[in-house]
Protein backbone atom coordinates (compact mmCIF):
# COMPACT_ATOMS: atom_id res chain seq x y z
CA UNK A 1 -40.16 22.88 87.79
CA UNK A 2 -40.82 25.82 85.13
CA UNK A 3 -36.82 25.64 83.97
CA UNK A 4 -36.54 22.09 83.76
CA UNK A 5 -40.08 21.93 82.05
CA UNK A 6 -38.57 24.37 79.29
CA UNK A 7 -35.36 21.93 79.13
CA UNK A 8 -36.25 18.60 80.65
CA UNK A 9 -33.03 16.74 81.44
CA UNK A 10 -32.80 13.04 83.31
CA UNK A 11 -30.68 13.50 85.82
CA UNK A 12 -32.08 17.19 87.08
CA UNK A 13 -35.74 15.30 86.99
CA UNK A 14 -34.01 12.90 89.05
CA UNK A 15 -33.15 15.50 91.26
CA UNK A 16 -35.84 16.93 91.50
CA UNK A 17 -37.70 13.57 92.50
CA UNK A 18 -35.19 13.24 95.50
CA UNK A 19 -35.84 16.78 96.59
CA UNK A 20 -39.64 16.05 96.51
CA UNK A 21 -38.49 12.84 98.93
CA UNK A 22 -36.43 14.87 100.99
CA UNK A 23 -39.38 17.86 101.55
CA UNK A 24 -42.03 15.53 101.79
CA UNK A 25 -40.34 12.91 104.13
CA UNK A 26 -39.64 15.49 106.39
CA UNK A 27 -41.23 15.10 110.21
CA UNK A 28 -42.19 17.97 111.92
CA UNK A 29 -43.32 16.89 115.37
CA UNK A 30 -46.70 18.57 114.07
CA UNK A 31 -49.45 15.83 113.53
CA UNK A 32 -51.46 17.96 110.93
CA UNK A 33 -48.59 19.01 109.56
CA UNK A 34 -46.76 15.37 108.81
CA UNK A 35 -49.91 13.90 108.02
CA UNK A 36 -50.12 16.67 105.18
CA UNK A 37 -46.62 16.04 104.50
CA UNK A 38 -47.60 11.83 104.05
CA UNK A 39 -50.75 12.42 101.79
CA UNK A 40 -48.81 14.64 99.42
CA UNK A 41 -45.85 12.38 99.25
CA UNK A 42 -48.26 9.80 98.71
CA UNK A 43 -49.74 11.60 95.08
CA UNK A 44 -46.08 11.90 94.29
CA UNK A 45 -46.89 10.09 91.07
CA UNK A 46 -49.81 12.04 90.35
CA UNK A 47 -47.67 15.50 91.05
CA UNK A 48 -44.37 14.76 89.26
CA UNK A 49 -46.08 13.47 86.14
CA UNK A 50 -44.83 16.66 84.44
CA UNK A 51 -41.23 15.41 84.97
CA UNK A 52 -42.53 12.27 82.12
CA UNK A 53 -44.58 14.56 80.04
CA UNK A 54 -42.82 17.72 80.02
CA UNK A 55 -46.14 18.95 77.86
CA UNK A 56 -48.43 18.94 80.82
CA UNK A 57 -49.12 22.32 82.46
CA UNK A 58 -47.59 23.15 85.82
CA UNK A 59 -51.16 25.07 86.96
CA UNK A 60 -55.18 24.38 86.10
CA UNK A 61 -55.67 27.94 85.44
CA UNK A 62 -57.40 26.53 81.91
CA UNK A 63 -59.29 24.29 83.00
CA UNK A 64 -60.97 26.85 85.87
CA UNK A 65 -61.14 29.30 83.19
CA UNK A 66 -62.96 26.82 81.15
CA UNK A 67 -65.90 26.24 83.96
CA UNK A 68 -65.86 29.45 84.95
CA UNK A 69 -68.38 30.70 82.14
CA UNK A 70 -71.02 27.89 83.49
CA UNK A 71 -70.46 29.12 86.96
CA UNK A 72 -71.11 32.66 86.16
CA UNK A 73 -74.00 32.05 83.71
CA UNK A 74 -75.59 29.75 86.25
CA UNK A 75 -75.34 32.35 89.02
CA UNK A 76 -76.81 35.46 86.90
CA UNK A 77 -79.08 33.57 85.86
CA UNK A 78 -80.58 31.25 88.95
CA UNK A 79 -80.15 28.07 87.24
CA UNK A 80 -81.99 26.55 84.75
CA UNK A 81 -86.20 25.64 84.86
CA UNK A 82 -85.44 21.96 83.61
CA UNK A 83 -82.59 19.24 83.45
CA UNK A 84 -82.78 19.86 79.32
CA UNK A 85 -82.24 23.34 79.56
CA UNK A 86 -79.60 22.42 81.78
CA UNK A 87 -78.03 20.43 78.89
CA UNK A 88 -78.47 22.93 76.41
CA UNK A 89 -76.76 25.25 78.49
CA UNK A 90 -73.55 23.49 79.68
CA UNK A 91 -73.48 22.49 75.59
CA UNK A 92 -73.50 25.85 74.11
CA UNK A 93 -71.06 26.97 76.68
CA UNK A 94 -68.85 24.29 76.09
CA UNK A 95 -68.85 25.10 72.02
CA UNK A 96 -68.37 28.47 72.56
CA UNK A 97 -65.57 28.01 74.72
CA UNK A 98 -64.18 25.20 72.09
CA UNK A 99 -64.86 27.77 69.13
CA UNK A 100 -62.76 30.23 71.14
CA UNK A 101 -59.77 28.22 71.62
CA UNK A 102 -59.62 27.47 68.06
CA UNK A 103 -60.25 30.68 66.46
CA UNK A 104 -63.44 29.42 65.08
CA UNK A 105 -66.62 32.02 64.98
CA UNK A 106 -69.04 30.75 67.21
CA UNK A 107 -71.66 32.65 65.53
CA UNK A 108 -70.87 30.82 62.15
């Protein structure tokens, strides 16, 4: 997936999609394991997207990375006392975080 992401082609995406038939097809004889096999074959849409938009990322690691200042201030710190300073909270974060990816100072 990373090497045809960096030079998407038709026919290896193709490919690709019949290998993801092939794998996910497959029965085991292992009723967990083929009804794994059936619910991820059944996303197949949802998983090969990158083959239509090349542009996608092949991981989440962002998007963790991106909650994983809430999680960590919400920890430390208990929680919050009200739903507003929940708010307040998850908003600040959120700008900071946006400030960060842009190269904007948060402080300005």
């Amino acid at each position: 997936m990373k090497a045809w992401q960096r030079e998407p082609c038709p026919r290896r995406a193709a490919a690709l999609r019949a290998r993801f038939d092939r794998i996910f097809t497959r029965c085991t004889g292992t009723v967990v394991l083929d009804r794994l096999l059936a619910r991820l074959h059944r996303r197949k849409a949802e998983l090969l997207r990158v083959l239509e938009r090349p542009e996608i990322p092949l991981h989440t690691n962002g998007s963790e990375n991106d909650i994983r200042a809430c999680v960590t201030k919400r920890k430390i710190s208990g929680g919050t006392m009200s739903e507003d300073g929940r708010t307040a909270r998850d908003v600040l974060l959120g700008l900071m975080k946006t400030c960060r990816k842009l190269g904007v100072s948060f402080y300005r």
